[in-house]
N, C-alpha and C. Protein backbone atom coordinates (compact mmCIF):
# COMPACT_ATOMS: atom_id res chain seq x y z
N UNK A 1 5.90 -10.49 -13.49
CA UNK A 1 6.59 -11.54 -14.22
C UNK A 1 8.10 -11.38 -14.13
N UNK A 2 8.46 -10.23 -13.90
CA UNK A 2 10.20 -9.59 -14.27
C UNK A 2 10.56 -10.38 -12.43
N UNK A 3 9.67 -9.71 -11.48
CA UNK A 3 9.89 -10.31 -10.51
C UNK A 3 10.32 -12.14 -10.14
N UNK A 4 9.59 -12.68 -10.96
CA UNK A 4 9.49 -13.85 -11.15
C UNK A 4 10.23 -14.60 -11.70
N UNK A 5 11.01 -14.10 -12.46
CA UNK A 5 12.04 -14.32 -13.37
C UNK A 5 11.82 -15.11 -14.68
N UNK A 6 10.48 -14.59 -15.14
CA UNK A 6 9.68 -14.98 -16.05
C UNK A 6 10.23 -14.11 -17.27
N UNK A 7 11.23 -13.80 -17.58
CA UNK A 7 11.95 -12.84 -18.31
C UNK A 7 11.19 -12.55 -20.08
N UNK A 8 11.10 -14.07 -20.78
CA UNK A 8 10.25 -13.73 -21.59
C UNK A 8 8.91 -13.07 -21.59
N UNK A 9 8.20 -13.38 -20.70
CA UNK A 9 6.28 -12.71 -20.85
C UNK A 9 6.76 -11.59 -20.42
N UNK A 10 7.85 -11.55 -19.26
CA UNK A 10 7.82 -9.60 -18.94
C UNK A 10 7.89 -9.11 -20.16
N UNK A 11 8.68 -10.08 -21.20
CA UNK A 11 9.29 -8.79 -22.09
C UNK A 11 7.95 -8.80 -23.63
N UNK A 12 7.48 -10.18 -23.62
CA UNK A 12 6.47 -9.74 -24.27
C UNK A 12 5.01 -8.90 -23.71
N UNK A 13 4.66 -8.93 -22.48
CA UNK A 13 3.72 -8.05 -21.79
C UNK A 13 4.51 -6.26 -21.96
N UNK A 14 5.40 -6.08 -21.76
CA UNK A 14 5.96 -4.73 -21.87
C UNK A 14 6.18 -4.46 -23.43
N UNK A 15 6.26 -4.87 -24.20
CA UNK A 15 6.32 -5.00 -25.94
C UNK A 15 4.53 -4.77 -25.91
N UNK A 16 3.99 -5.37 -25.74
CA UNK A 16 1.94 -5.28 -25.71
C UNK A 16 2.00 -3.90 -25.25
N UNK A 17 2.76 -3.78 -24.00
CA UNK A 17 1.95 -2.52 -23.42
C UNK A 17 2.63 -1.43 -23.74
N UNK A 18 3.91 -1.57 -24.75
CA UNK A 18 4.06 -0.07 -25.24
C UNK A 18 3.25 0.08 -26.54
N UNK A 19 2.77 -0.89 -27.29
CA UNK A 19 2.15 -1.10 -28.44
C UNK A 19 0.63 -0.17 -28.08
N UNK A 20 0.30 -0.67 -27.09
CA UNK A 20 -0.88 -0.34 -26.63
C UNK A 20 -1.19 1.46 -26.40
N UNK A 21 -0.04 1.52 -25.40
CA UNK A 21 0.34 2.81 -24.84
C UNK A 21 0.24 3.91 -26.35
N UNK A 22 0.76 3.54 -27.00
CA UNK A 22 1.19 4.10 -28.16
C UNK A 22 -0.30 4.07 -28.86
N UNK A 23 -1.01 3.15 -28.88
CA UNK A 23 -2.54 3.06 -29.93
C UNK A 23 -3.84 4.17 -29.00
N UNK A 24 -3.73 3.90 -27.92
CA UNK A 24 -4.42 4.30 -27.12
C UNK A 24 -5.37 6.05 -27.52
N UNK A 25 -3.87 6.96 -27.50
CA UNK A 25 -3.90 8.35 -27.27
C UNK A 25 -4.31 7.93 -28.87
N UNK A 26 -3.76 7.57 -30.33
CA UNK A 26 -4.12 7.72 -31.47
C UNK A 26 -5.85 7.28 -31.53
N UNK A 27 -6.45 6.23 -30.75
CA UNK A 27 -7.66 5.88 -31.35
C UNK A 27 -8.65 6.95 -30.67
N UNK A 28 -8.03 7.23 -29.66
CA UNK A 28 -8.98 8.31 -28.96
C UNK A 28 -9.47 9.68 -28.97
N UNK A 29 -7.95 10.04 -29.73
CA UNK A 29 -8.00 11.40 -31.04
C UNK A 29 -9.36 10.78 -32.18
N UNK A 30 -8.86 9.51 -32.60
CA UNK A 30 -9.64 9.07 -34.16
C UNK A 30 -10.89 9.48 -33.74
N UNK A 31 -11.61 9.07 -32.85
CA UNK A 31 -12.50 9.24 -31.90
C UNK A 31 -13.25 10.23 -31.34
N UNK A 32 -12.22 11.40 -31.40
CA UNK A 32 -13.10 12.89 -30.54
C UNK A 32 -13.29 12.43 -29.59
N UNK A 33 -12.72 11.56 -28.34
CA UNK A 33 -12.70 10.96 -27.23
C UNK A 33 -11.52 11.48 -26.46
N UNK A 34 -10.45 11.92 -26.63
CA UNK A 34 -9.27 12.44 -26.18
C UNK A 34 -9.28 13.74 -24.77
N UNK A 35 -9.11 12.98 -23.80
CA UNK A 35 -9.31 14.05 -22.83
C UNK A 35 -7.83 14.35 -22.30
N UNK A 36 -8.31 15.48 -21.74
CA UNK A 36 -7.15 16.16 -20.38
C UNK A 36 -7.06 15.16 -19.62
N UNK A 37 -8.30 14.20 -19.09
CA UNK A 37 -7.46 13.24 -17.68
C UNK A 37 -6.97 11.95 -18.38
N UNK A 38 -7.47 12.02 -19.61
CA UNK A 38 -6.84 10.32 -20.78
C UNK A 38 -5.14 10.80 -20.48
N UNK A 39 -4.56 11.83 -20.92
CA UNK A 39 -3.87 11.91 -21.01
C UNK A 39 -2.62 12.05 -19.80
N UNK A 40 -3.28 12.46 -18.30
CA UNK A 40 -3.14 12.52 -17.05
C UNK A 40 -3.10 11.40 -16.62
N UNK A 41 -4.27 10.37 -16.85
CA UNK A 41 -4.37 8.94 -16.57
C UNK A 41 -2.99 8.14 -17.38
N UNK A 42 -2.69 8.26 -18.81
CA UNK A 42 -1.58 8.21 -19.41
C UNK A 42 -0.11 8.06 -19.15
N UNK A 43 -0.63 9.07 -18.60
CA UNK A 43 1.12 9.71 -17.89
C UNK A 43 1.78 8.42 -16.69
N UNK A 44 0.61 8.85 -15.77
CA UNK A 44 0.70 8.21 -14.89
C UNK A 44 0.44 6.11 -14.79
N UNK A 45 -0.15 5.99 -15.87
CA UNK A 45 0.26 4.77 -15.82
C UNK A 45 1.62 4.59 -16.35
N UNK A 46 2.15 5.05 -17.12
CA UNK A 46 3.68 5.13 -17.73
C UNK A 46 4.72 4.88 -16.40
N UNK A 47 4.65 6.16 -15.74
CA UNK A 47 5.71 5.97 -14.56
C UNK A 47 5.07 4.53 -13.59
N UNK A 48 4.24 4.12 -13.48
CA UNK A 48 3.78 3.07 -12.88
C UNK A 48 4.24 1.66 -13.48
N UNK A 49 4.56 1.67 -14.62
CA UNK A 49 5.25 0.82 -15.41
C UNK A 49 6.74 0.85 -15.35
N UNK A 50 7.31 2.21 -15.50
CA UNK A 50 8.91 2.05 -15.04
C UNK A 50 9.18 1.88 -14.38
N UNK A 51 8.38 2.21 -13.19
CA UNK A 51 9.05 1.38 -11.98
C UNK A 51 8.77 0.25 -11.47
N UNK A 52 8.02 -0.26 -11.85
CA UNK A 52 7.61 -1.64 -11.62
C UNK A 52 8.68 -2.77 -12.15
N UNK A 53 8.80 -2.59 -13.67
CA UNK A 53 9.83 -3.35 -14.35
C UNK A 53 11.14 -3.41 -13.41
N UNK A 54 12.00 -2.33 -12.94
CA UNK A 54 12.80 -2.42 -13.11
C UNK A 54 13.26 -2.83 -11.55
N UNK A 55 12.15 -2.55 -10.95
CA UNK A 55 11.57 -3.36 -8.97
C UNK A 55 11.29 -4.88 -9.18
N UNK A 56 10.91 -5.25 -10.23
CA UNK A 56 10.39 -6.88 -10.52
C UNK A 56 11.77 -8.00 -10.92
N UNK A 57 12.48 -6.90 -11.71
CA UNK A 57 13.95 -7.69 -11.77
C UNK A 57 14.76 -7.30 -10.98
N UNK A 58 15.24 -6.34 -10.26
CA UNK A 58 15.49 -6.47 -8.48
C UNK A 58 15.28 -7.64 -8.00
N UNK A 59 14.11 -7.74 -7.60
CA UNK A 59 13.04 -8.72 -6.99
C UNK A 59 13.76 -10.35 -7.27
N UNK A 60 13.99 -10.30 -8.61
CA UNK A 60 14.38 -11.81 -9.26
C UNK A 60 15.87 -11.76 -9.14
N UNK A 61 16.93 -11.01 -8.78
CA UNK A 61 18.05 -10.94 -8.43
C UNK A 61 18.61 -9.60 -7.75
N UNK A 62 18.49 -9.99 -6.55
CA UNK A 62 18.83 -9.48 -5.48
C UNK A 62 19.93 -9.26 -4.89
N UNK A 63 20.44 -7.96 -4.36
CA UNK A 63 22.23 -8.11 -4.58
C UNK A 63 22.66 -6.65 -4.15
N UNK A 64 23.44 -6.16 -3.63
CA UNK A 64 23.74 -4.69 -3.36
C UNK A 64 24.07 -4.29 -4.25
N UNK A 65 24.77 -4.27 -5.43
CA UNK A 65 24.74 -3.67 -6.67
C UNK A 65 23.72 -3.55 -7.59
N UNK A 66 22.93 -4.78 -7.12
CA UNK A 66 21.40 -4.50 -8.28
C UNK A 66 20.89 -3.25 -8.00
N UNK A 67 20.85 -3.60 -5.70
CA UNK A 67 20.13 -2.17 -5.83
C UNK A 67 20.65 -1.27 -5.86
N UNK A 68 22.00 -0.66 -5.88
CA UNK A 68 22.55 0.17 -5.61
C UNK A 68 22.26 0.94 -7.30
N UNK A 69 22.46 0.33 -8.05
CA UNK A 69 21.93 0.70 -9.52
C UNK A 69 20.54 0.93 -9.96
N UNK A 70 19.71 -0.15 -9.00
CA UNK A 70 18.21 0.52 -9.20
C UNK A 70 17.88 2.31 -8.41
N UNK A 71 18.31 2.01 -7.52
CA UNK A 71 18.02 3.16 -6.64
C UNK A 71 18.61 4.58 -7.61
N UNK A 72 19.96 4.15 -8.18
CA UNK A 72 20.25 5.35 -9.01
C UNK A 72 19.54 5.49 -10.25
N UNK A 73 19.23 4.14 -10.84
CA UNK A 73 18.37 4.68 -11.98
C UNK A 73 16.92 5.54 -11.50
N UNK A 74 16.30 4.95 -10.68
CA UNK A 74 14.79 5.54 -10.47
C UNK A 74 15.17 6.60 -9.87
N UNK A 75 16.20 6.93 -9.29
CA UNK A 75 16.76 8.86 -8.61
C UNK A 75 16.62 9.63 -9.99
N UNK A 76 17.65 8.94 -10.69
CA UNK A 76 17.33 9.73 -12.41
C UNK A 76 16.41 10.15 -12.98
N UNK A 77 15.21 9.26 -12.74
CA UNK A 77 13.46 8.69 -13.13
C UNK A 77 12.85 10.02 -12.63
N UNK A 78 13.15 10.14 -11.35
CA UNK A 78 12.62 11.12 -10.91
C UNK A 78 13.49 12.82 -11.07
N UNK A 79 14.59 12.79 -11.03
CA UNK A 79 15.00 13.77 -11.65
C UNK A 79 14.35 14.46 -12.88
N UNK A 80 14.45 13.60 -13.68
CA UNK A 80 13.85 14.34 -15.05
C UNK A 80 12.47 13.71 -14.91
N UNK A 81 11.42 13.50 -14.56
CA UNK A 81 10.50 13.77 -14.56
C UNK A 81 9.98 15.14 -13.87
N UNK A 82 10.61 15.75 -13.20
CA UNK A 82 11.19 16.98 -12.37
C UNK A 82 11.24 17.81 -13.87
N UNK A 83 12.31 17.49 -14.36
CA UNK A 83 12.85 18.10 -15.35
C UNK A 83 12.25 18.48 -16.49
N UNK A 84 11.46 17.93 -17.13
CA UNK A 84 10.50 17.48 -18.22
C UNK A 84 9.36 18.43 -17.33
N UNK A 85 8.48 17.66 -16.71
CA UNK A 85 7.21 18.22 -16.31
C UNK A 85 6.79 19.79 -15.94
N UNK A 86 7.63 20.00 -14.76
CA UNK A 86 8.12 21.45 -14.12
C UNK A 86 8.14 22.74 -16.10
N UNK A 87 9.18 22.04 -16.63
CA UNK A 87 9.52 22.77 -17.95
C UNK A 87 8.13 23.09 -18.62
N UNK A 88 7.57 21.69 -18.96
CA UNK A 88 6.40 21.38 -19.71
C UNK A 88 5.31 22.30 -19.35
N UNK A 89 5.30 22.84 -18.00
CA UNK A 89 4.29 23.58 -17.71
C UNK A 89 4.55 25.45 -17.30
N UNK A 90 5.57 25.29 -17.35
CA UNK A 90 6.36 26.76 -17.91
C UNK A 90 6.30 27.05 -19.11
N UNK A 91 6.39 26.17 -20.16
CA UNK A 91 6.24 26.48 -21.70
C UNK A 91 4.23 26.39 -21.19
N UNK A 92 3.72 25.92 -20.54
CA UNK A 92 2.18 25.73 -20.97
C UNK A 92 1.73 27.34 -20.42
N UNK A 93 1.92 27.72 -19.73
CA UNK A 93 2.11 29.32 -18.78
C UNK A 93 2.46 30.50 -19.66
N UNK A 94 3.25 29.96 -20.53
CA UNK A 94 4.06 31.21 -21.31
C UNK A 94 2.93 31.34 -22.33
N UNK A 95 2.01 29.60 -22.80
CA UNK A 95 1.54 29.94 -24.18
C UNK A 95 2.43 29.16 -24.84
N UNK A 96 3.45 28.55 -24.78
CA UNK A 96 4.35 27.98 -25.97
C UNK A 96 4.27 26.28 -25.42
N UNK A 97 3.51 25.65 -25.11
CA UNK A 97 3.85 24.55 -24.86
C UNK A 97 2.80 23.64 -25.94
N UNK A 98 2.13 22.64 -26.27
CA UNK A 98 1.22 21.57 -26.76
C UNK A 98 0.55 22.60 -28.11
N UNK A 99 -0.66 22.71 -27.21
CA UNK A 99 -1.37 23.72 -27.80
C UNK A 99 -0.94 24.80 -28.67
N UNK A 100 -0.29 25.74 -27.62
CA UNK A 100 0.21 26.52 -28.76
C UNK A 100 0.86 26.07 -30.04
N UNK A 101 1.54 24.99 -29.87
CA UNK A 101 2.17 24.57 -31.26
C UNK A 101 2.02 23.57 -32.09
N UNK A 102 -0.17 23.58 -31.64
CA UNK A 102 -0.41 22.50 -32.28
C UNK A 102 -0.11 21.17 -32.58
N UNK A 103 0.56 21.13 -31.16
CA UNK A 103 0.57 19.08 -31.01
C UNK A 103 -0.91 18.38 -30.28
N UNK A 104 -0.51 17.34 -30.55
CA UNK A 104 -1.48 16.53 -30.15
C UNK A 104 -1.64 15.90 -28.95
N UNK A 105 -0.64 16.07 -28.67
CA UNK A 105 -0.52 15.80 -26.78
C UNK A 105 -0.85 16.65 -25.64
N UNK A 106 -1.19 15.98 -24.63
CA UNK A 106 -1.82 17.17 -23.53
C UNK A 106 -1.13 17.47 -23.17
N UNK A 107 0.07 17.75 -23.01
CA UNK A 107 1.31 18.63 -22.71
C UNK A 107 2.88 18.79 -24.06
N UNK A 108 3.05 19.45 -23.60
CA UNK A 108 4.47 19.51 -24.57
C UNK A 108 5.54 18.58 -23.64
N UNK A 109 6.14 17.85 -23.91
CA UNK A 109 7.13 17.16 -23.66
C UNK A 109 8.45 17.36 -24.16
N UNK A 110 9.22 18.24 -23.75
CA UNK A 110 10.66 18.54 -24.06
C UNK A 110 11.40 17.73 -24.30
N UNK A 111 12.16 17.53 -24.85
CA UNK A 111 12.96 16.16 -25.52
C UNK A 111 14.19 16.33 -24.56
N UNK A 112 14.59 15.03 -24.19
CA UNK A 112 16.16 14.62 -23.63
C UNK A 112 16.63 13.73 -24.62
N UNK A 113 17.75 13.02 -24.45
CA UNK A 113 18.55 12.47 -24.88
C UNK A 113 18.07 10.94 -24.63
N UNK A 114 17.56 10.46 -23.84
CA UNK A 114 16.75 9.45 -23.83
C UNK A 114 15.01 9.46 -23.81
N UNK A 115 14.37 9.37 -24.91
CA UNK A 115 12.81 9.17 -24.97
C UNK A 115 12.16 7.70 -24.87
N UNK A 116 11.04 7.86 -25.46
CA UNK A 116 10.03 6.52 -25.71
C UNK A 116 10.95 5.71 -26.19
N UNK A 117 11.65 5.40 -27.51
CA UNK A 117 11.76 4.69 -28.38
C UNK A 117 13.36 4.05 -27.08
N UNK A 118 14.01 5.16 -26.58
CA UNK A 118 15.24 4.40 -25.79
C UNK A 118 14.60 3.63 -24.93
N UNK A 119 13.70 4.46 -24.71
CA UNK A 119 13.17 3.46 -22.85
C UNK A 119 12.74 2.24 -23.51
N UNK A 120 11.71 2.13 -24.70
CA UNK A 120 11.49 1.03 -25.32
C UNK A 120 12.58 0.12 -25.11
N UNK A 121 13.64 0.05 -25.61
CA UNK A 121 15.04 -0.67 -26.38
C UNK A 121 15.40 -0.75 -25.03
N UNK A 122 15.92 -0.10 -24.00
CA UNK A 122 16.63 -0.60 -22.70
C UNK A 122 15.63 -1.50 -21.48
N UNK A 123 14.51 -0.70 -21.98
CA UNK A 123 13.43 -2.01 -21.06
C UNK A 123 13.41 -3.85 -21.71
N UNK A 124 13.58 -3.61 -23.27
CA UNK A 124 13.76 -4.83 -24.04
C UNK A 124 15.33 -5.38 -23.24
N UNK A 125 16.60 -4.83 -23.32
CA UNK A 125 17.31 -4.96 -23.18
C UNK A 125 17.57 -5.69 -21.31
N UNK A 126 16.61 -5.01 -20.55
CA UNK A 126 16.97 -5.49 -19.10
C UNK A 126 16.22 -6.89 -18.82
N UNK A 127 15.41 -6.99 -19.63
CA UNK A 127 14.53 -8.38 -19.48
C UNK A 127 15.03 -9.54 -20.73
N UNK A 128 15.66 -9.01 -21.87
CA UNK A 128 16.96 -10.30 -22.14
C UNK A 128 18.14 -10.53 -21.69
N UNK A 129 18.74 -9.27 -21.53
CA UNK A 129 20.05 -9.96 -20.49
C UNK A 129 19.75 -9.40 -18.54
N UNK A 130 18.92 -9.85 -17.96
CA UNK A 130 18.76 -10.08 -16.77
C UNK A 130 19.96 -9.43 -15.65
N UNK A 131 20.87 -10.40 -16.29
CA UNK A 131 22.24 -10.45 -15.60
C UNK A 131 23.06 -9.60 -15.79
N UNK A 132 22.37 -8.70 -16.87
CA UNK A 132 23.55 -7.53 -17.22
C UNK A 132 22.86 -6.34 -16.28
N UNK A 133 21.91 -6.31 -15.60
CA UNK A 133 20.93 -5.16 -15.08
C UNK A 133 21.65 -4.02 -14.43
N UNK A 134 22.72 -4.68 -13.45
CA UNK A 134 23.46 -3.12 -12.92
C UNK A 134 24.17 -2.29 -13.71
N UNK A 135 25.10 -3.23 -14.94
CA UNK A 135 25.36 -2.15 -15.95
C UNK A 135 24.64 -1.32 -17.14
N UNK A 136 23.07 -2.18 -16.84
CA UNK A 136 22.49 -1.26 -17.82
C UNK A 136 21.43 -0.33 -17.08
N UNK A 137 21.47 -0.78 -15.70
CA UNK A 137 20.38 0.50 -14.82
C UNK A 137 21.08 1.64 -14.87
N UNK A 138 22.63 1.27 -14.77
CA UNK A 138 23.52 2.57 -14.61
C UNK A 138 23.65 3.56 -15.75
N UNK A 139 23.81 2.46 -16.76
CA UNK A 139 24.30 3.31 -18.28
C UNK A 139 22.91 4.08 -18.78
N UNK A 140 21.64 3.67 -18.41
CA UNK A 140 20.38 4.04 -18.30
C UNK A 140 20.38 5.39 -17.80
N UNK A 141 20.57 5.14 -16.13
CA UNK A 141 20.53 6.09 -15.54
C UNK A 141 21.37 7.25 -15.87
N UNK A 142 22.65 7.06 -15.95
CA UNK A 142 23.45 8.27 -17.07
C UNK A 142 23.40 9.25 -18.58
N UNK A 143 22.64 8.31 -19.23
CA UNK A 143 21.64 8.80 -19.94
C UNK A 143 20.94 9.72 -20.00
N UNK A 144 19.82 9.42 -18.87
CA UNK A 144 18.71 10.39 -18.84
C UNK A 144 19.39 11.41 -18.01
N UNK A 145 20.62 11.45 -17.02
CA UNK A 145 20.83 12.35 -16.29
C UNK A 145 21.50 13.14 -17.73
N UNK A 146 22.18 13.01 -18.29
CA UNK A 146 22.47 13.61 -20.00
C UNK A 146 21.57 14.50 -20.27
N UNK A 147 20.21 14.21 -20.25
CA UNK A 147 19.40 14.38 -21.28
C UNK A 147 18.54 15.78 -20.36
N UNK A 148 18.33 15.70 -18.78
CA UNK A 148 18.27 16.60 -17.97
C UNK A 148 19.33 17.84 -18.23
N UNK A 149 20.65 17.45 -17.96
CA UNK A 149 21.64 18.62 -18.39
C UNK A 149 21.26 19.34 -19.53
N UNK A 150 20.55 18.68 -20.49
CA UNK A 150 20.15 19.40 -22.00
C UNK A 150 19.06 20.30 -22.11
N UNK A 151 18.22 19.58 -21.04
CA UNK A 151 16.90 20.35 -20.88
C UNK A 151 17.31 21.72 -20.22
N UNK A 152 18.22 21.08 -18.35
CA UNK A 152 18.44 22.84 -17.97
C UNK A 152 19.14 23.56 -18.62
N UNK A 153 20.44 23.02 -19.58
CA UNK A 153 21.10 24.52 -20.15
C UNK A 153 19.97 25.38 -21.35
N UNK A 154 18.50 24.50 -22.05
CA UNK A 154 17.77 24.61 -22.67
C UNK A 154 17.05 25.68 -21.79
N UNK A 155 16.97 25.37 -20.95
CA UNK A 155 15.95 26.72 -20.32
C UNK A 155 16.42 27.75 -19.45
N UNK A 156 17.97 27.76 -19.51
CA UNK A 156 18.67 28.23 -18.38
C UNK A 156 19.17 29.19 -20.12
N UNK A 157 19.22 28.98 -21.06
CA UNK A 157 19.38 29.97 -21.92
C UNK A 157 17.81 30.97 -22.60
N UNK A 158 17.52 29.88 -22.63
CA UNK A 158 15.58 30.91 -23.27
C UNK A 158 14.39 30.80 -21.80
N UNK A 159 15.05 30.25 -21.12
CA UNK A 159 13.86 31.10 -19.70
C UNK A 159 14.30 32.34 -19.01
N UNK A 160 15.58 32.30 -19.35
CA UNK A 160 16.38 33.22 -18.13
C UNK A 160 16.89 34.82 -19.04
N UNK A 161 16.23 34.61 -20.87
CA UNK A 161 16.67 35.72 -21.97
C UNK A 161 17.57 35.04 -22.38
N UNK A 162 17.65 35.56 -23.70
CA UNK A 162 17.62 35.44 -24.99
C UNK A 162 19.62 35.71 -25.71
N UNK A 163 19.70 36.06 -24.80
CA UNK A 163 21.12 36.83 -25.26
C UNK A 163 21.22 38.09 -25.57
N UNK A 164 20.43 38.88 -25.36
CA UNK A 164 20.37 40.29 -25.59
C UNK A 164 20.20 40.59 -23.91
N UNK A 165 19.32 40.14 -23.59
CA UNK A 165 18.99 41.06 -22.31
C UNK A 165 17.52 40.87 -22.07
N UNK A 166 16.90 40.63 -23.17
CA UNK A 166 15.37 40.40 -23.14
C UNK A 166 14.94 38.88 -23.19
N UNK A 167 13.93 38.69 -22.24
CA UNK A 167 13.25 37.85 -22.52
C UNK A 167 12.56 37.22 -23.10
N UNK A 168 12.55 35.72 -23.61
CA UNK A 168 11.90 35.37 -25.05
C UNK A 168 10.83 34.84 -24.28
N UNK A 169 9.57 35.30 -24.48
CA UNK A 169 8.06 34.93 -24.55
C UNK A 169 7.98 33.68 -24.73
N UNK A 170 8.16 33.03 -25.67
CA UNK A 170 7.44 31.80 -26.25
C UNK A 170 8.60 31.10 -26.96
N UNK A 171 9.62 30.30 -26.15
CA UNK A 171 10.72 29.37 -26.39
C UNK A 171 10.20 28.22 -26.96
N UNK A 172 10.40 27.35 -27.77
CA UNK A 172 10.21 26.34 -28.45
C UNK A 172 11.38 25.31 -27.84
N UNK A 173 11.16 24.11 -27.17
CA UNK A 173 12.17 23.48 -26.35
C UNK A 173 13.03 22.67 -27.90
């Protein structure tokens, strides 16, 4: 639809499907239904969604700056998914990741500076103002590259010891 330049249904279909996204993992807990690949399957429809959106309004305005801004936002995309994941499963290795600290998610997810609720608000944001897309793929993309810097000095201080000399076991991101 974003492709199309159908700007409203993109933005109410992406409003449904974070609603959804969001009910999904809760009814399936309610449930005793909650698996390792729900949550694998999860994941991966997520990134299948960010990039789609933000390839569909490309698509509907086309331009060397659109892409020059898409290409840097989804470099970012993939940066910290790098960033996040890689981490996520170093804390799962150590013992300190989901599980150990009693969340409810199949992985621990380290926090950046941009999460759900931003991506929410800037995905709303690229499908009402259309025309604003290269300055907000960019300001997007700067963002999350932010929020990466937070993660490595985060593990570049408690993966690498503690400040003494010793290594901390079980870092809490």
């Amino acid at each position: 639809m974003a492709g199309m330049a159908w700007y409203r249904a993109a933005l109410g279909f992406w409003l449904l499907n974070r609603l959804l996204d969001g009910l999904d993992g809760l009814v399936a807990r309610e449930h005793g239904r909650a698996t390792d690949f729900g949550g694998y399957l999860d994941i991966m429809a997520d990134f299948a969604v960010y990039a789609a959106i933000p390839i569909g309004l490309y698509l509907s305005r086309p331009g060397a700056q659109n892409a020059l801004s898409l290409i840097l936002m989804l470099g970012s995309f993939y940066v910290n998914a790098a960033s996040w994941m890689y981490l996520s499963a170093i804390l799962e290795k150590r013992n300190a990741g989901a599980r150990a600290r009693g969340e409810v998610t199949t992985v621990a997810m380290p926090p950046g500076l941009v999460g759900g609720t931003e991506t929410i608000l800037f995905y709303a944001a690229f499908l009402i103002w259309p025309e604003q897309m290269t300055g907000l793929f960019v300001l997007m993309a700067g963002l999350v590259l932010v929020g990466v810097g937070q993660r490595l000095g985060w593990a570049q201080r408690n993966l690498t010891g503690n400040g003494s000399g010793e290594k901390d076991p079980t870092p809490t991101p």
